[in-house]
PDB file of N, CA and C in Angstrom:
ATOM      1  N   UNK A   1    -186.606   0.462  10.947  1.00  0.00           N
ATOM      2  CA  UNK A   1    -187.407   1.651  11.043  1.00  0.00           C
ATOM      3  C   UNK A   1    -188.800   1.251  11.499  1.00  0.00           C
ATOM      4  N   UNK A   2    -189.107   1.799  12.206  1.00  0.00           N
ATOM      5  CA  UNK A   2    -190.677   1.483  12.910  1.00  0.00           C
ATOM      6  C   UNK A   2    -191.152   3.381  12.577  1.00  0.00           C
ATOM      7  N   UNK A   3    -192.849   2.892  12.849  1.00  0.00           N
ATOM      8  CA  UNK A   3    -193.494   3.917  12.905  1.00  0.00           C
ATOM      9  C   UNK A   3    -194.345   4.431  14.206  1.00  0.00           C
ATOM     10  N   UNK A   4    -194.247   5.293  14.793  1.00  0.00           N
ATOM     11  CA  UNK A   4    -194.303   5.950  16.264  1.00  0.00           C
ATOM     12  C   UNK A   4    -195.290   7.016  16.480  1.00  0.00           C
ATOM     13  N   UNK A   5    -196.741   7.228  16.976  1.00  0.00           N
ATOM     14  CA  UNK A   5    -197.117   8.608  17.035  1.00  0.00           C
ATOM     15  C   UNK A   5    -196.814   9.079  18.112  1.00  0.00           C
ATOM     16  N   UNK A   6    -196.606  10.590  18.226  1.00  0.00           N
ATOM     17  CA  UNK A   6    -195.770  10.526  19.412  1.00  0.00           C
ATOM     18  C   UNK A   6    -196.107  12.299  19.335  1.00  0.00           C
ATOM     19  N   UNK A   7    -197.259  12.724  20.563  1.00  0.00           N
ATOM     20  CA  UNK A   7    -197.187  14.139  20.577  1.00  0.00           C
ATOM     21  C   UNK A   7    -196.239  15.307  19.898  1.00  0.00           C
ATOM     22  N   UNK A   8    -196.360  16.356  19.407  1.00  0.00           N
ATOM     23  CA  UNK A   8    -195.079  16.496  18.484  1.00  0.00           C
ATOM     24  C   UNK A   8    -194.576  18.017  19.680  1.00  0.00           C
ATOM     25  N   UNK A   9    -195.402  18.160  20.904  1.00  0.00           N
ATOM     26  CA  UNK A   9    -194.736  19.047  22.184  1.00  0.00           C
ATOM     27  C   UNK A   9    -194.255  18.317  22.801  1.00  0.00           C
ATOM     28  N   UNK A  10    -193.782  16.831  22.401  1.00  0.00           N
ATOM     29  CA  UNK A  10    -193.063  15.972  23.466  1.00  0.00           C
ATOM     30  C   UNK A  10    -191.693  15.844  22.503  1.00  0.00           C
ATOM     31  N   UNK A  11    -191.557  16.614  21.475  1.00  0.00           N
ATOM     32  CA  UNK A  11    -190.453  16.222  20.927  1.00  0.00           C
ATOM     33  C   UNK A  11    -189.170  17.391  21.090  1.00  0.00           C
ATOM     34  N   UNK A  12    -187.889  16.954  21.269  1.00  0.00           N
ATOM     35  CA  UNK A  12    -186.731  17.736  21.460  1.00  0.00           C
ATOM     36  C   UNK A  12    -186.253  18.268  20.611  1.00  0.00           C
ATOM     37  N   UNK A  13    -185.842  19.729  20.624  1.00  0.00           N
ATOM     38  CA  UNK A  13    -185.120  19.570  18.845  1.00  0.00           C
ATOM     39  C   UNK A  13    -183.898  19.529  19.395  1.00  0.00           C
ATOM     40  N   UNK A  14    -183.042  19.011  18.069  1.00  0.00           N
ATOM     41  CA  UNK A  14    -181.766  18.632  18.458  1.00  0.00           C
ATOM     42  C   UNK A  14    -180.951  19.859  17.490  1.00  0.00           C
ATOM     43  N   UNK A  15    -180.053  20.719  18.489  1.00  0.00           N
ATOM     44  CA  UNK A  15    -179.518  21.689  17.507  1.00  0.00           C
ATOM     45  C   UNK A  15    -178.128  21.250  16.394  1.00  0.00           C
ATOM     46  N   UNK A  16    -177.919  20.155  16.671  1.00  0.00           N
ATOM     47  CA  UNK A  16    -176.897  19.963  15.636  1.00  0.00           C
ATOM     48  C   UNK A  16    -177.477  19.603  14.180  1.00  0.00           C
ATOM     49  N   UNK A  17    -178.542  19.229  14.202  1.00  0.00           N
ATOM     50  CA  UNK A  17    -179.555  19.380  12.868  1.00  0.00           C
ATOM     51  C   UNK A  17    -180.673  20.128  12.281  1.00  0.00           C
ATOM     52  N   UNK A  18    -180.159  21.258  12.806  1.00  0.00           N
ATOM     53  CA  UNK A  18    -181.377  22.487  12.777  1.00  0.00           C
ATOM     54  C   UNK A  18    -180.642  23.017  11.218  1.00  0.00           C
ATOM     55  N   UNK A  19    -181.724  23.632  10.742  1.00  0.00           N
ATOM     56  CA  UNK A  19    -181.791  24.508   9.557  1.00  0.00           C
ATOM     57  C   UNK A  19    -180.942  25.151   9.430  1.00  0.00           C
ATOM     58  N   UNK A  20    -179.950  25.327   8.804  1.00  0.00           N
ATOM     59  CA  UNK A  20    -178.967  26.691   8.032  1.00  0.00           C
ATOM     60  C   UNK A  20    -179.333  27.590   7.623  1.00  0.00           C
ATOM     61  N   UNK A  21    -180.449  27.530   7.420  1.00  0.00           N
ATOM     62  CA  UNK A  21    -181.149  29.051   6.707  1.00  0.00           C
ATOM     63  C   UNK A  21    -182.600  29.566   7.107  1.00  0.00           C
ATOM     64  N   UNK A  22    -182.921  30.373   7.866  1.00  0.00           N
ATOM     65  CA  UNK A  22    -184.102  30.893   7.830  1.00  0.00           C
ATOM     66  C   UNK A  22    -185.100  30.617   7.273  1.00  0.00           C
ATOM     67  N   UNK A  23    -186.498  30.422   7.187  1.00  0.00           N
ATOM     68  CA  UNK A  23    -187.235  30.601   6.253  1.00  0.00           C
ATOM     69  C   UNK A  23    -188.165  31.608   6.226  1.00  0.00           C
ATOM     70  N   UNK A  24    -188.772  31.708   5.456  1.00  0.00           N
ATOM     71  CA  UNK A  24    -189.479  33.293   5.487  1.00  0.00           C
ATOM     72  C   UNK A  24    -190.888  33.248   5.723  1.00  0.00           C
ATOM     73  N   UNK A  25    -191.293  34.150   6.330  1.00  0.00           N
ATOM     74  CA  UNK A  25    -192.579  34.108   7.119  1.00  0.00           C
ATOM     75  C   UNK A  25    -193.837  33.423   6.154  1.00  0.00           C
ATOM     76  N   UNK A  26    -193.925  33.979   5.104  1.00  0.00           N
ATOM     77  CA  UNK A  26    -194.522  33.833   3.996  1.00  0.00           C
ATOM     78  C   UNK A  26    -194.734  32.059   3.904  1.00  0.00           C
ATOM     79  N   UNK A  27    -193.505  31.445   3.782  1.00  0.00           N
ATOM     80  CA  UNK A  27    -193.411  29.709   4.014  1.00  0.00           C
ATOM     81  C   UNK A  27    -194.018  29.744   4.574  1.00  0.00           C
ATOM     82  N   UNK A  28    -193.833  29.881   6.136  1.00  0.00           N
ATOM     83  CA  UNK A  28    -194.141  29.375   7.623  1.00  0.00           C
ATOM     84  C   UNK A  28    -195.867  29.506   6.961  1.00  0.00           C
ATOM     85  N   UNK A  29    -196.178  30.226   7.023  1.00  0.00           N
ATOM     86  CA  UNK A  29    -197.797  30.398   6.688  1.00  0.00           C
ATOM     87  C   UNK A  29    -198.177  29.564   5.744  1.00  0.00           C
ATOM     88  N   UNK A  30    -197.571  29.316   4.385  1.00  0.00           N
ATOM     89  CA  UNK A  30    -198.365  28.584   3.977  1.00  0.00           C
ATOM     90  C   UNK A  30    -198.318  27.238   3.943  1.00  0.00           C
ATOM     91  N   UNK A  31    -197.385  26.856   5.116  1.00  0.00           N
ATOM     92  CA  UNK A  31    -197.012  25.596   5.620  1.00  0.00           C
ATOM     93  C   UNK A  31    -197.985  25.160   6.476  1.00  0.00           C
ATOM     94  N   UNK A  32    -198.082  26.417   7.811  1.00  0.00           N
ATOM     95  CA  UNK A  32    -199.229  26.186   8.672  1.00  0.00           C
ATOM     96  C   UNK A  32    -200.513  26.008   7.653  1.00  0.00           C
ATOM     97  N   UNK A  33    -201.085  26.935   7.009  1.00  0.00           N
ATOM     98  CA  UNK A  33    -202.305  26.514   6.205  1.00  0.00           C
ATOM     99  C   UNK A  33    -202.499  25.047   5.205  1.00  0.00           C
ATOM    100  N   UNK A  34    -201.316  24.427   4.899  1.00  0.00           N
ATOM    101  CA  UNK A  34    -201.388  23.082   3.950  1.00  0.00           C
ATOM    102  C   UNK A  34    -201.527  22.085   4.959  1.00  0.00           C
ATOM    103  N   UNK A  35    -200.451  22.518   6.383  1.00  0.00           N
ATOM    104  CA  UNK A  35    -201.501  21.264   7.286  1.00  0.00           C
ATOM    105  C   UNK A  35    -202.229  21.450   8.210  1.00  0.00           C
ATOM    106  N   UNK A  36    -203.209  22.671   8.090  1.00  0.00           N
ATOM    107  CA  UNK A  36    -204.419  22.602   8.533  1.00  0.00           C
ATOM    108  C   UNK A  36    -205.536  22.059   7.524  1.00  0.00           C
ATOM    109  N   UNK A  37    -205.323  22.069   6.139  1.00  0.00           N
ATOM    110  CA  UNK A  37    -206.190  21.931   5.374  1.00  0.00           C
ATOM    111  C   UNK A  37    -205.559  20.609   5.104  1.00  0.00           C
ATOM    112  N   UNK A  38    -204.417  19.600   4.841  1.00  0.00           N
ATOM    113  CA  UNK A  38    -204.534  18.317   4.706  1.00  0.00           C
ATOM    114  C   UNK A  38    -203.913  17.413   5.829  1.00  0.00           C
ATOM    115  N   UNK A  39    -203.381  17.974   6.696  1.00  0.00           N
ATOM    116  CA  UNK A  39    -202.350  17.602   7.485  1.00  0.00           C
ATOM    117  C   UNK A  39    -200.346  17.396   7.272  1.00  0.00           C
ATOM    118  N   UNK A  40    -199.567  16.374   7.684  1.00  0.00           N
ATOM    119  CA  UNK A  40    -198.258  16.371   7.414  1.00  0.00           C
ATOM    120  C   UNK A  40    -198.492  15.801   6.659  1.00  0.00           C
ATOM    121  N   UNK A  41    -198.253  15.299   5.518  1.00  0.00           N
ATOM    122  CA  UNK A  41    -197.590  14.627   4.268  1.00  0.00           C
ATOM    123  C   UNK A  41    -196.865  14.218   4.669  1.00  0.00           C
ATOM    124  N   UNK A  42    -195.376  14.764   4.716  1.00  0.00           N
ATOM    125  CA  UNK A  42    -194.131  13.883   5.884  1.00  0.00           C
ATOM    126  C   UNK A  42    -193.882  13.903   6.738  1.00  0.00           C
ATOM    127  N   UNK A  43    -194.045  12.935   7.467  1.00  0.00           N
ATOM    128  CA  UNK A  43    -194.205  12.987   9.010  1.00  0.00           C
ATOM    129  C   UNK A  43    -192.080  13.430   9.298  1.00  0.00           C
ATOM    130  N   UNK A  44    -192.073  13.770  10.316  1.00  0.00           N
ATOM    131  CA  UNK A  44    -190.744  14.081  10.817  1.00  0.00           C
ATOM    132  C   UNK A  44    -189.917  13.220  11.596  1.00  0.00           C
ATOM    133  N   UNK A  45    -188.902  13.080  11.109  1.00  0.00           N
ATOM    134  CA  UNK A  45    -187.947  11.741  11.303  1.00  0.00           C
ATOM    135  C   UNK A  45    -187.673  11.890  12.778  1.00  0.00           C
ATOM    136  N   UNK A  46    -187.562  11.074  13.816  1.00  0.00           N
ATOM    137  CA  UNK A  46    -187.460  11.524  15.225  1.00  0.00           C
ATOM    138  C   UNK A  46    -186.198   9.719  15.246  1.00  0.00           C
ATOM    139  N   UNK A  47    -185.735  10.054  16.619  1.00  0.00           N
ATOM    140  CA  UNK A  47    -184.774   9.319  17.493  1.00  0.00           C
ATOM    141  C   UNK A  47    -184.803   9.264  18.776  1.00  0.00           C
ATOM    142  N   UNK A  48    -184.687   8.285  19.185  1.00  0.00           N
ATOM    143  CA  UNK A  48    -184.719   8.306  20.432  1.00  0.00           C
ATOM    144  C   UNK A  48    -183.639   9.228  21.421  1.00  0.00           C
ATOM    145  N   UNK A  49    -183.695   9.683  22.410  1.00  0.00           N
ATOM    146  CA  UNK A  49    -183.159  10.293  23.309  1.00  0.00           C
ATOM    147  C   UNK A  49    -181.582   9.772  23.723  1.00  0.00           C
ATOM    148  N   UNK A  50    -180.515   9.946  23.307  1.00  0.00           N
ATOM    149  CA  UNK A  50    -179.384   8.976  23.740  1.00  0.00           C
ATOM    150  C   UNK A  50    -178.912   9.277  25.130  1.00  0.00           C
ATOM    151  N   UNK A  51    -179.138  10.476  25.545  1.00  0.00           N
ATOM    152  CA  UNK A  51    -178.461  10.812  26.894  1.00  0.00           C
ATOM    153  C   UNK A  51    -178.913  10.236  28.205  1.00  0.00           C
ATOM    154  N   UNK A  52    -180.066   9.390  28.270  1.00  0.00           N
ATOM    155  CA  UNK A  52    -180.409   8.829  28.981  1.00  0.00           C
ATOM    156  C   UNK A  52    -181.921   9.154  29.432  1.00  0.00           C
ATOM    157  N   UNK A  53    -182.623  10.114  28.607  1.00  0.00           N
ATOM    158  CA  UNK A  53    -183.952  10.751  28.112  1.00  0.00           C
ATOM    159  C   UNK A  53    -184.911   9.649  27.805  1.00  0.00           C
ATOM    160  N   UNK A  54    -186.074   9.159  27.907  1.00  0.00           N
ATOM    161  CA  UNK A  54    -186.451   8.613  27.163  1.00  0.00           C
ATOM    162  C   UNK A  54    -187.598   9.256  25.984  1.00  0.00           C
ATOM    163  N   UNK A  55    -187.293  10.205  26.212  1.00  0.00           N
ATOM    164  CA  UNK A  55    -188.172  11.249  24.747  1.00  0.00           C
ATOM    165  C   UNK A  55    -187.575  10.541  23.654  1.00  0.00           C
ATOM    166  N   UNK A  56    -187.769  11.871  22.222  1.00  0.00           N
ATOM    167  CA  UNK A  56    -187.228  11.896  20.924  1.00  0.00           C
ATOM    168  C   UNK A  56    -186.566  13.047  20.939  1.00  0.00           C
ATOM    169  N   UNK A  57    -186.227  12.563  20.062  1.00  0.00           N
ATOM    170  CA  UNK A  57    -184.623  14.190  19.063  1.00  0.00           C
ATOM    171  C   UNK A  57    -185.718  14.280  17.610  1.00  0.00           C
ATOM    172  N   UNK A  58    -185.739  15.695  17.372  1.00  0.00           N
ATOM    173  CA  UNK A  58    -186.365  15.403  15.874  1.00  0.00           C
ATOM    174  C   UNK A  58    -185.073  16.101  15.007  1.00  0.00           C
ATOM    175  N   UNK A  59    -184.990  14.635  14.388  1.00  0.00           N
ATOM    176  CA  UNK A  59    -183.493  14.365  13.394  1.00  0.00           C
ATOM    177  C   UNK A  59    -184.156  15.397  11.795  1.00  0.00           C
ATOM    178  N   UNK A  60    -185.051  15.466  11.534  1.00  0.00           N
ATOM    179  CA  UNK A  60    -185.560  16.379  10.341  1.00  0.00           C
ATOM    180  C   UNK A  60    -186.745  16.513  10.260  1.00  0.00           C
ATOM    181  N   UNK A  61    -187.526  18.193   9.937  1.00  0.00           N
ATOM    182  CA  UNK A  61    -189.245  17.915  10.025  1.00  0.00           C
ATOM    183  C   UNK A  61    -188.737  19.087  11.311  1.00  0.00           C
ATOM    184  N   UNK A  62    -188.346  19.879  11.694  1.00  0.00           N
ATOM    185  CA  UNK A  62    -188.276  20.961  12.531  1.00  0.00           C
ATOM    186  C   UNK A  62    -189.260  21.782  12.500  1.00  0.00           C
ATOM    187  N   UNK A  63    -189.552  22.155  11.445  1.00  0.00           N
ATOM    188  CA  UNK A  63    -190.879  23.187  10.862  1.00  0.00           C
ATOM    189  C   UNK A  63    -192.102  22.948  10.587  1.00  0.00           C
ATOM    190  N   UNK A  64    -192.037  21.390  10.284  1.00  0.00           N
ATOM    191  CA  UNK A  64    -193.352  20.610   9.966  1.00  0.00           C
ATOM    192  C   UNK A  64    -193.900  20.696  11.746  1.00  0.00           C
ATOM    193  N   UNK A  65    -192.938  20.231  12.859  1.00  0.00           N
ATOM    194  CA  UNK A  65    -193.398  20.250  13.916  1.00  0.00           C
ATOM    195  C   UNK A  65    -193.700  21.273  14.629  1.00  0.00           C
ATOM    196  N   UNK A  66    -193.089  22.552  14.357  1.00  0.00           N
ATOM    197  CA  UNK A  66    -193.405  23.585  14.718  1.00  0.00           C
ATOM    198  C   UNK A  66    -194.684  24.131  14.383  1.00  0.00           C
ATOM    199  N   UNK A  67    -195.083  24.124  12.773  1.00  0.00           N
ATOM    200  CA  UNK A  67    -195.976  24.019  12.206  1.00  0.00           C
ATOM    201  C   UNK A  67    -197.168  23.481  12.851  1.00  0.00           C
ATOM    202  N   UNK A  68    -197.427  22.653  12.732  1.00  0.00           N
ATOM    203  CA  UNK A  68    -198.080  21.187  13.694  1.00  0.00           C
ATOM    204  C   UNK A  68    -198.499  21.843  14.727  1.00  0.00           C
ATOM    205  N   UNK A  69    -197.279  21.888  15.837  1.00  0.00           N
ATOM    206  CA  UNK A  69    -198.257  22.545  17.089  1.00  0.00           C
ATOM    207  C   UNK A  69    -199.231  23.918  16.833  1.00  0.00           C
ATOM    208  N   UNK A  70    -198.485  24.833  15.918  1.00  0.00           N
ATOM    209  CA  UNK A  70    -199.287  25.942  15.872  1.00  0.00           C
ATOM    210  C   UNK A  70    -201.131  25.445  15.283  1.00  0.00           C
ATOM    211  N   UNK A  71    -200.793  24.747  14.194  1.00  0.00           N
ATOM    212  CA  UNK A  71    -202.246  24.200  14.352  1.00  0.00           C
ATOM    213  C   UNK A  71    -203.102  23.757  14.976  1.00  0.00           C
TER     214      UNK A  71
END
C-alpha cells in the first residue's frame, strides 16, 4: 500500500462498488460542512486503472470525493 495525492476530478468511479443505498441530503451536507471545516479524515481508497487507463478507480470514499470537489 503506498500513499498517492491525486486530484480527486481525476478520479473514476467504478460502478461495481458504488453505494447500495442512497444517502440523504441532510448527510451530504453535513459531510460537505465537516470537510470544509476539517478536511477528509479518510482519505478514499483508489486503484489504479486496469483497462489500460492510467488514472484511478475509487474502490471506497465515493461521497467523501464527491464531497471534496463540492468544496
Amino acid at each position: 500500500m503506498q500513499i498517492v495525492k491525486v486530484d480527486p476530478r481525476a478520479l473514476v468511479e467504478n460502478p461495481d462498488r458504488m453505494r447500495r443505498t442512497q444517502s440523504s441530503p441532510q448527510a451530504d451536507v453535513l459531510l460537505l460542512a465537516t470537510i470544509r471545516a476539517v478536511g477528509i479524515i479518510q482519505p478514499p481508497i483508489v486503484s489504479p486503472q486496469r483497462d489500460g487507463g492510467n488514472g484511478w478507480v475509487i474502490d471506497a470514499g465515493h461521497r467523501r470525493v464527491a464531497q471534496a470537489i463540492a468544496a
